[in-house]
N, C-alpha and C. Protein backbone atom coordinates (compact mmCIF):
# COMPACT_ATOMS: atom_id res chain seq x y z
N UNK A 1 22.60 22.89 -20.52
CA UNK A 1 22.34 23.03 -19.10
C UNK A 1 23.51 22.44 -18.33
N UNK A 2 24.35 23.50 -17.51
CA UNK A 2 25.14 22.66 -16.69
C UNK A 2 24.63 21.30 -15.39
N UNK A 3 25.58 20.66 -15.07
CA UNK A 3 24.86 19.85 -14.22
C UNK A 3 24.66 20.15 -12.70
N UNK A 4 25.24 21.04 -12.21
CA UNK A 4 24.76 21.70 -10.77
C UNK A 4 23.02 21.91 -11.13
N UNK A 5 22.92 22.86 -12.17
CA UNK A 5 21.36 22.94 -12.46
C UNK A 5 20.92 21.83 -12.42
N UNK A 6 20.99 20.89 -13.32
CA UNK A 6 20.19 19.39 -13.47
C UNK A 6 20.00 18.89 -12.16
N UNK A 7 21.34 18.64 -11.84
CA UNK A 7 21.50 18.08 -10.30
C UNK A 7 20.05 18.48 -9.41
N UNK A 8 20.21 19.91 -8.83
CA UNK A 8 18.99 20.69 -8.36
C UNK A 8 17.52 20.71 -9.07
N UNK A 9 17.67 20.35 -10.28
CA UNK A 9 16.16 20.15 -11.06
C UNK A 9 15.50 18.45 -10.37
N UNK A 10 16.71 17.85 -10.59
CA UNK A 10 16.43 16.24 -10.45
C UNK A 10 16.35 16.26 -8.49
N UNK A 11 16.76 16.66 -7.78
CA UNK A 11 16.51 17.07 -6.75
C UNK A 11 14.94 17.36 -6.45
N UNK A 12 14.44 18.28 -6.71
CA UNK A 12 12.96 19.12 -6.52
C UNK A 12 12.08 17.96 -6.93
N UNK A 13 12.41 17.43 -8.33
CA UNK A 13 11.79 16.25 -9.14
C UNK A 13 11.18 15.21 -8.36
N UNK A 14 12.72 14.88 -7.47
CA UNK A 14 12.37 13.79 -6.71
C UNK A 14 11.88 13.92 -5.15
N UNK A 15 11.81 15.29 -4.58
CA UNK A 15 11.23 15.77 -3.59
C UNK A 15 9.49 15.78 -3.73
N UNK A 16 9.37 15.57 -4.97
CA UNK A 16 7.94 15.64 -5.55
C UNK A 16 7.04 14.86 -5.81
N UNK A 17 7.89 14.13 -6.27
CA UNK A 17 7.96 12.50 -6.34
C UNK A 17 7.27 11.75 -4.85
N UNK A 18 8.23 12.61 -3.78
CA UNK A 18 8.22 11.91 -2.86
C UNK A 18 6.73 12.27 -1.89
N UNK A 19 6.66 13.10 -1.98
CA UNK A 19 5.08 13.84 -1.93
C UNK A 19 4.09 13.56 -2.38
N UNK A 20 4.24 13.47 -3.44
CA UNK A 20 3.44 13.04 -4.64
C UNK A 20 2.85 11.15 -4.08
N UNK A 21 3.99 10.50 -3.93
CA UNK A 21 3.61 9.47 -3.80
C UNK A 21 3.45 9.03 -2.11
N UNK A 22 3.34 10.05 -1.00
CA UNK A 22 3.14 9.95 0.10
C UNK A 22 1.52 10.22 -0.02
N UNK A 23 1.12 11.01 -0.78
CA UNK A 23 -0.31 11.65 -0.86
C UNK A 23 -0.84 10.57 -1.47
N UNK A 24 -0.54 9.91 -2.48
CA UNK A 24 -1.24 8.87 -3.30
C UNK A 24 -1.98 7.81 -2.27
N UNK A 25 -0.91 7.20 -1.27
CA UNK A 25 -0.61 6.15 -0.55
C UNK A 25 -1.75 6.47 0.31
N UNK A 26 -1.98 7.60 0.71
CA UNK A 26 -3.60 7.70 1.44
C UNK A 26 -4.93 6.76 0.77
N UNK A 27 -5.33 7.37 -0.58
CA UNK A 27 -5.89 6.84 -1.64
C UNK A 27 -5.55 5.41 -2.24
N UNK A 28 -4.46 4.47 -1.91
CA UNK A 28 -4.21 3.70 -3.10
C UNK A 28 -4.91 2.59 -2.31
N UNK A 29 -5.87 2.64 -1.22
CA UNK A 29 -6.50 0.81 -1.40
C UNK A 29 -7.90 1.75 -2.53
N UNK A 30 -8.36 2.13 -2.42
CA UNK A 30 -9.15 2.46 -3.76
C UNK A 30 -8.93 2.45 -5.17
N UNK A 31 -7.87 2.43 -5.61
CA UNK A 31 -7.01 2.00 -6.80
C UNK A 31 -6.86 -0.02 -7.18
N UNK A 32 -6.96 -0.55 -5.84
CA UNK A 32 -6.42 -1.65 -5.79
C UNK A 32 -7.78 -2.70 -5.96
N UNK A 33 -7.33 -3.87 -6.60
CA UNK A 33 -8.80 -4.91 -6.93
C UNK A 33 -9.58 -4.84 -5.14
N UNK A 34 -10.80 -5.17 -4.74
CA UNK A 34 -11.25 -5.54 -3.45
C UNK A 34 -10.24 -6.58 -2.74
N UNK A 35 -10.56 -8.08 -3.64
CA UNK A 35 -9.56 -8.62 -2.46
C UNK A 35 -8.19 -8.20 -2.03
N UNK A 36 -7.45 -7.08 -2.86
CA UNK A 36 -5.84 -6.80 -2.22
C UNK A 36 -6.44 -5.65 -1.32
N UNK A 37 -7.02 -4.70 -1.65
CA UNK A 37 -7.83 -3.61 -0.75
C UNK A 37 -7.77 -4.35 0.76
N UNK A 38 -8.68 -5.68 0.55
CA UNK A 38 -9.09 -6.30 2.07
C UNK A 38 -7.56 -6.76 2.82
N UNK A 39 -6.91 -7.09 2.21
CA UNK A 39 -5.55 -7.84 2.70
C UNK A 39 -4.99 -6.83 3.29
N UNK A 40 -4.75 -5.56 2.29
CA UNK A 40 -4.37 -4.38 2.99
C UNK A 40 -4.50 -3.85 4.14
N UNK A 41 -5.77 -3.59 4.09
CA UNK A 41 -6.42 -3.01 5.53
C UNK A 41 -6.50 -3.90 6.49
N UNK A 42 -6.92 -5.26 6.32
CA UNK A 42 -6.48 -6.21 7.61
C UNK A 42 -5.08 -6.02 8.13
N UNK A 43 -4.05 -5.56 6.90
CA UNK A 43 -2.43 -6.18 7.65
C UNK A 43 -2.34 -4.72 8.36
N UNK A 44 -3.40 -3.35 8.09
CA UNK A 44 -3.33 -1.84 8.61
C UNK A 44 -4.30 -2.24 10.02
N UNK A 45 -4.99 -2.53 10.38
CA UNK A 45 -6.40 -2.80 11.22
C UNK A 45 -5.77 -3.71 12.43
N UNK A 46 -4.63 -3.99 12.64
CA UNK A 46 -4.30 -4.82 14.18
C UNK A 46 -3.85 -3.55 14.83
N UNK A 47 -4.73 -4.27 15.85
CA UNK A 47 -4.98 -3.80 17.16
C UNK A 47 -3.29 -3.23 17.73
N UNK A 48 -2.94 -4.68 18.08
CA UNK A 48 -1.76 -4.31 18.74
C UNK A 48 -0.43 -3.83 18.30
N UNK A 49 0.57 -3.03 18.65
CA UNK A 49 1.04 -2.44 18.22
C UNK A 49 2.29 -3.32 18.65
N UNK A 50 3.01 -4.00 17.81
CA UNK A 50 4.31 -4.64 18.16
C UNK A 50 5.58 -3.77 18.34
N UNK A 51 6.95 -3.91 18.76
CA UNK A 51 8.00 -3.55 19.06
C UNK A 51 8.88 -3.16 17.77
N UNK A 52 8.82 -4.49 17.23
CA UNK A 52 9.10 -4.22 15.61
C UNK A 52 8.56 -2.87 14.67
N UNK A 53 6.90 -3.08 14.89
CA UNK A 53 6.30 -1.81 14.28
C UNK A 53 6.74 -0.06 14.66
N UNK A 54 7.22 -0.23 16.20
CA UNK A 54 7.42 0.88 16.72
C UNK A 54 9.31 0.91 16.01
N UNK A 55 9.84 0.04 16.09
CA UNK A 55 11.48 -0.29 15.77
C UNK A 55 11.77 0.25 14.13
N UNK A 56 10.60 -0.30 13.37
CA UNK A 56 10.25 0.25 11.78
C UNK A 56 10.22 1.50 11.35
N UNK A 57 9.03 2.06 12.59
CA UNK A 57 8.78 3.55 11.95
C UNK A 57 9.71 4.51 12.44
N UNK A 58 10.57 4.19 14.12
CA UNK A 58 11.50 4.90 14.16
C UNK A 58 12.73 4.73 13.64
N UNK A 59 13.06 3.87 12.37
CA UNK A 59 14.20 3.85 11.56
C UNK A 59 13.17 4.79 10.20
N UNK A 60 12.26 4.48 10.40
CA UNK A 60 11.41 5.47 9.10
C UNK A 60 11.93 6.78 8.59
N UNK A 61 11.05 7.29 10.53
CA UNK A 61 11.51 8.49 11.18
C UNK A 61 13.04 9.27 10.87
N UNK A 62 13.80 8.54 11.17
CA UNK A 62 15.24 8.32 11.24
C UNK A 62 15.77 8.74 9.83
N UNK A 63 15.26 7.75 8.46
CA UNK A 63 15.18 7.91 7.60
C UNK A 63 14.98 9.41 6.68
N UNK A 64 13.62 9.23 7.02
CA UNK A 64 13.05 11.01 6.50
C UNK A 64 13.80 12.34 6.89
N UNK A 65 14.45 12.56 8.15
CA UNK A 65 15.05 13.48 8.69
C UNK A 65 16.44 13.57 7.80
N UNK A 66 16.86 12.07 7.76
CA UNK A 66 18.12 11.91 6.95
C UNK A 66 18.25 12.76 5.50
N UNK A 67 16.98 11.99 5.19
CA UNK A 67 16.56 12.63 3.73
C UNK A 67 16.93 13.91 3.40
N UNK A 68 15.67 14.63 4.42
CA UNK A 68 15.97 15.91 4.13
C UNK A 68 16.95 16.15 4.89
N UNK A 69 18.35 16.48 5.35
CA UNK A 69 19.05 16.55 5.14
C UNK A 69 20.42 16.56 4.08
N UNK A 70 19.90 15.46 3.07
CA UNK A 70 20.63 14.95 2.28
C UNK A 70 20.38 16.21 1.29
N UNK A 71 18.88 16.06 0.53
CA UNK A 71 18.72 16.83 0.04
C UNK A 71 19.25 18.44 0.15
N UNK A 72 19.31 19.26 1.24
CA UNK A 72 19.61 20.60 1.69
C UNK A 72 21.11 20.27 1.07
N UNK A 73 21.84 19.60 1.71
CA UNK A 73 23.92 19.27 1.80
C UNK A 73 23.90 18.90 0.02
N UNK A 74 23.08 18.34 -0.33
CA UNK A 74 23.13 18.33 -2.30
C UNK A 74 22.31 19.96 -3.29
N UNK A 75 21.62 20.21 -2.14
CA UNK A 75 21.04 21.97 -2.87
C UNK A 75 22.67 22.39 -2.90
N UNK A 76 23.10 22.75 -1.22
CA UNK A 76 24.20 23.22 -1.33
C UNK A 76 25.67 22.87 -1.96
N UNK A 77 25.36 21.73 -3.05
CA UNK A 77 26.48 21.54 -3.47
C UNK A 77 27.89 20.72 -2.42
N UNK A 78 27.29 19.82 -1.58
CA UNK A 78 28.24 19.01 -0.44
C UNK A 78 28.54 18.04 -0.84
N UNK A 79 29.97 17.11 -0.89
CA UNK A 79 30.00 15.97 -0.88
C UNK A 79 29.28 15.02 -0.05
N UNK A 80 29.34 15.32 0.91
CA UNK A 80 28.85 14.07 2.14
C UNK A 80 27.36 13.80 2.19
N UNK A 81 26.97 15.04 1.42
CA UNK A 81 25.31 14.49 1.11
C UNK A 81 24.88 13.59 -0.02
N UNK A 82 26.43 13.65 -1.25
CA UNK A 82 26.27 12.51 -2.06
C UNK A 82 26.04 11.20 -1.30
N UNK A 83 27.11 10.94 -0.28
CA UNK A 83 27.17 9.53 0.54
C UNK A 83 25.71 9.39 1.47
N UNK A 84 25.99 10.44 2.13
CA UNK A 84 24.65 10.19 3.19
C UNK A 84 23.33 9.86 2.00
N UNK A 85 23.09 10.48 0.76
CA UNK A 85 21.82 10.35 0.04
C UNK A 85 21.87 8.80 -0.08
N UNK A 86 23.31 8.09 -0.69
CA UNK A 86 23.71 7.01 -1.09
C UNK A 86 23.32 5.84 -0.02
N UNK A 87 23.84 6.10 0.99
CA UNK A 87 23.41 5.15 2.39
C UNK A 87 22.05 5.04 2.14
N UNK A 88 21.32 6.40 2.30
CA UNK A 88 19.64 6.23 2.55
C UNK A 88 19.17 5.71 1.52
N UNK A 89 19.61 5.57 0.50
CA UNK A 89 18.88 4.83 -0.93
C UNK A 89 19.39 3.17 -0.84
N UNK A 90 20.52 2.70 -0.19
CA UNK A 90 20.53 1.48 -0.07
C UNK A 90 19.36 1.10 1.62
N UNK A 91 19.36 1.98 2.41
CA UNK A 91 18.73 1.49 3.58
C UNK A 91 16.93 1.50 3.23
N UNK A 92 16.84 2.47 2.06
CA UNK A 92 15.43 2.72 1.63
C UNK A 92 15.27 0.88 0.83
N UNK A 93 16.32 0.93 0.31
CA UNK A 93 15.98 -0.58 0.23
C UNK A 93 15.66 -1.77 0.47
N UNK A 94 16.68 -1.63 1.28
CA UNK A 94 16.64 -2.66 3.06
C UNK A 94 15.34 -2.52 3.14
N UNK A 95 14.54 -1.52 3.48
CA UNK A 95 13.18 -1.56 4.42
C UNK A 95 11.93 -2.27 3.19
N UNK A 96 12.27 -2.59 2.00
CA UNK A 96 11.40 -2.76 0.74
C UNK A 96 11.52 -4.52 1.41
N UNK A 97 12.48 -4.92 2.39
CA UNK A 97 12.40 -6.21 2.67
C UNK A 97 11.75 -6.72 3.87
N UNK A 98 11.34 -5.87 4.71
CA UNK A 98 10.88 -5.88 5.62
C UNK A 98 9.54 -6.93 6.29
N UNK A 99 8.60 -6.56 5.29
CA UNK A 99 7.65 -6.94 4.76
C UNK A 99 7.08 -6.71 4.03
N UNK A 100 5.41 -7.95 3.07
CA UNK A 100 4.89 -7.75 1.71
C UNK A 100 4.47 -6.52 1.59
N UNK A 101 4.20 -6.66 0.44
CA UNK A 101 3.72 -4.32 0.54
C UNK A 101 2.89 -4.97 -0.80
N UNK A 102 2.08 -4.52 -0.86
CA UNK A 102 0.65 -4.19 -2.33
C UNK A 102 0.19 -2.59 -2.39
N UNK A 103 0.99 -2.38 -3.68
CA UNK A 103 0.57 -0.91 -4.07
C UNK A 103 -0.13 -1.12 -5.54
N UNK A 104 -1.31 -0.39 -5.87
CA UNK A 104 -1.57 0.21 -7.19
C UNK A 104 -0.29 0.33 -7.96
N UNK A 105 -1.24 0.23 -9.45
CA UNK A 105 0.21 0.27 -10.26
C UNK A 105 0.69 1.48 -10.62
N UNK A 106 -0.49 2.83 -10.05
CA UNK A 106 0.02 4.35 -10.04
C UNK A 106 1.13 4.30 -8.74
N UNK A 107 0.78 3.81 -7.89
CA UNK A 107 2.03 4.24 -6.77
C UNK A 107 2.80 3.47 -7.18
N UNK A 108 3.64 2.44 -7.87
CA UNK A 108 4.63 1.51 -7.99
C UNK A 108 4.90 2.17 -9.17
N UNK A 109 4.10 2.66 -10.20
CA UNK A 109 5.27 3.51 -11.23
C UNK A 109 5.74 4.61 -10.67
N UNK A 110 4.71 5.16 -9.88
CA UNK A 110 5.74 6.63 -9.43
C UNK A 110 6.95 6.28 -8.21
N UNK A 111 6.76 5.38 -7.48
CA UNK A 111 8.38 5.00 -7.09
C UNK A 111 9.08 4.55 -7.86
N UNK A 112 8.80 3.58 -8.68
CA UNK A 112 9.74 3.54 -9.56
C UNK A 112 10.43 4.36 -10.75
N UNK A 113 9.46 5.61 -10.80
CA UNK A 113 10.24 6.44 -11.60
C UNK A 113 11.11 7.19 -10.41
N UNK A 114 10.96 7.44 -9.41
CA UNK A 114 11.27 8.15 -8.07
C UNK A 114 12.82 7.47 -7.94
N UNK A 115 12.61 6.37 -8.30
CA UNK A 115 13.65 5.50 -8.28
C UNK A 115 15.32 5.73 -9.27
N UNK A 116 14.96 5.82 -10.56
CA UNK A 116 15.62 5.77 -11.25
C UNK A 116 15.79 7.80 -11.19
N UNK A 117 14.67 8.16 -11.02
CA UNK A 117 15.58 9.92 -10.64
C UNK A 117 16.51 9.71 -9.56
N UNK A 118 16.45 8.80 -8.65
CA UNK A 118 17.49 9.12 -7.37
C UNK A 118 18.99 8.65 -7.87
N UNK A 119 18.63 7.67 -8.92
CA UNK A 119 20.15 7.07 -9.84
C UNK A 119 20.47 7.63 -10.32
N UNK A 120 19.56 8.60 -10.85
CA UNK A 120 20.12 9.72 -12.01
C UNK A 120 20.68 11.14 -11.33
N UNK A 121 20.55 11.19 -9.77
CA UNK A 121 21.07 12.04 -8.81
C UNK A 121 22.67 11.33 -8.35
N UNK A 122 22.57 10.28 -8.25
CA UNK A 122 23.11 9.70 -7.63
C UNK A 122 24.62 9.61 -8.53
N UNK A 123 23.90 9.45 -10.22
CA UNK A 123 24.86 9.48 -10.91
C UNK A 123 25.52 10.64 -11.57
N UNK A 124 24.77 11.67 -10.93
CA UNK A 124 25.80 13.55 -11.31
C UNK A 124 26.53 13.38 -10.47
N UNK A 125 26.25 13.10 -8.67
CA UNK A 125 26.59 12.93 -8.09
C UNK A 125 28.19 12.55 -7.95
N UNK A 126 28.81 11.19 -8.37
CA UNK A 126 29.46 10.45 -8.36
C UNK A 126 30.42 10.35 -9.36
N UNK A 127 29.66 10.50 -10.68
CA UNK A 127 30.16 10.64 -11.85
C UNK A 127 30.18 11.97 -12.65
N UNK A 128 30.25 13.23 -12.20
CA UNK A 128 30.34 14.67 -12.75
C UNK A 128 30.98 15.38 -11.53
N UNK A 129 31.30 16.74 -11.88
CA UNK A 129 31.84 17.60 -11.45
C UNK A 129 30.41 18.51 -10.31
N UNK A 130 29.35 17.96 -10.52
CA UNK A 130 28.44 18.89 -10.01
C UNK A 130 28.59 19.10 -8.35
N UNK A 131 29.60 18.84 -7.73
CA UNK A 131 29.43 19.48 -6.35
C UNK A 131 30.94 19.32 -6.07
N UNK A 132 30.97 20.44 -4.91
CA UNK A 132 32.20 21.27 -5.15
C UNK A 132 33.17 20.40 -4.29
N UNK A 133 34.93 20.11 -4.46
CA UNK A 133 35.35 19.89 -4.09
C UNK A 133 35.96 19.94 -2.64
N UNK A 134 36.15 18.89 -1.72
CA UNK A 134 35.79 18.79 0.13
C UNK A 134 37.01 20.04 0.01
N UNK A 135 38.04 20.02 -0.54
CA UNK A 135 39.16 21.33 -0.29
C UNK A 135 39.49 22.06 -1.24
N UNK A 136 38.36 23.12 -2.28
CA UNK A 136 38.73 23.54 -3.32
C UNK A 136 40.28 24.71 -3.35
N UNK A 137 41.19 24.46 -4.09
CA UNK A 137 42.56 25.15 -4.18
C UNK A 137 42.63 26.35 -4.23
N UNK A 138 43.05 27.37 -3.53
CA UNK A 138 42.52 28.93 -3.70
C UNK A 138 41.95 29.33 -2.83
């Protein structure tokens, strides 16, 4: 299998991934013991809506759009969607610091496999021939 294919397989993979574990996240205080369930939904259940919270979800926001973007500029075989993917996977990080997070151990393996597919994108990416050169000769 060449790696443009892989590339685009590991792509969809992790588009699926990402779905996959957006849908879970509905469901996962039911997965979780009662008392993390309760912690959960108390830190979901305030009232007021802080500046920060609104500052969070529109870097979220910000985020997701990025995403898909990234993804389309890596279907099409772009350099700059290697970098732009690259940024959003260190800033996807950043936000893992934000504050505590309690997930089931189904949603924390599937990011974390989500995880190591985006390395394994990251690393056709960077380290193969799979996307086409910014000025190909000819």
């Amino acid at each position: 299998m060449n790696v443009r294919r892989s590339l685009r397989i590991l792509l969809v993979l992790h588009v699926l991934m990402l779905v996959v574990g957006v849908a879970l996240s509905f469901f996962d205080g039911y997965l979780l013991p009662d008392s993390l369930a309760e912690w959960k939904d108390a830190q979901l259940n305030e009232d007021d809506l802080s500046l920060s919270d609104l500052l969070l979800l529109a870097l979220w926001l910000g985020w997701l759009g990025g995403y898909i973007v990234s993804v389309v500029g890596l279907f099409r075989q772009q350099r700059w969607a290697a970098w732009l993917s690259l940024g959003l996977t260190v800033l996807g990080l950043v936000f893992t610091l934000t504050e505590p997070s309690v997930y089931s151990g189904l949603l924390a393996a599937i990011d974390a496999f989500a995880l190591l597919v985006q390395g394994a994108i990251l690393a056709l990416c960077f380290g193969t021939d799979a996307l086409r050169p910014e000025n190909p000769a000819g």
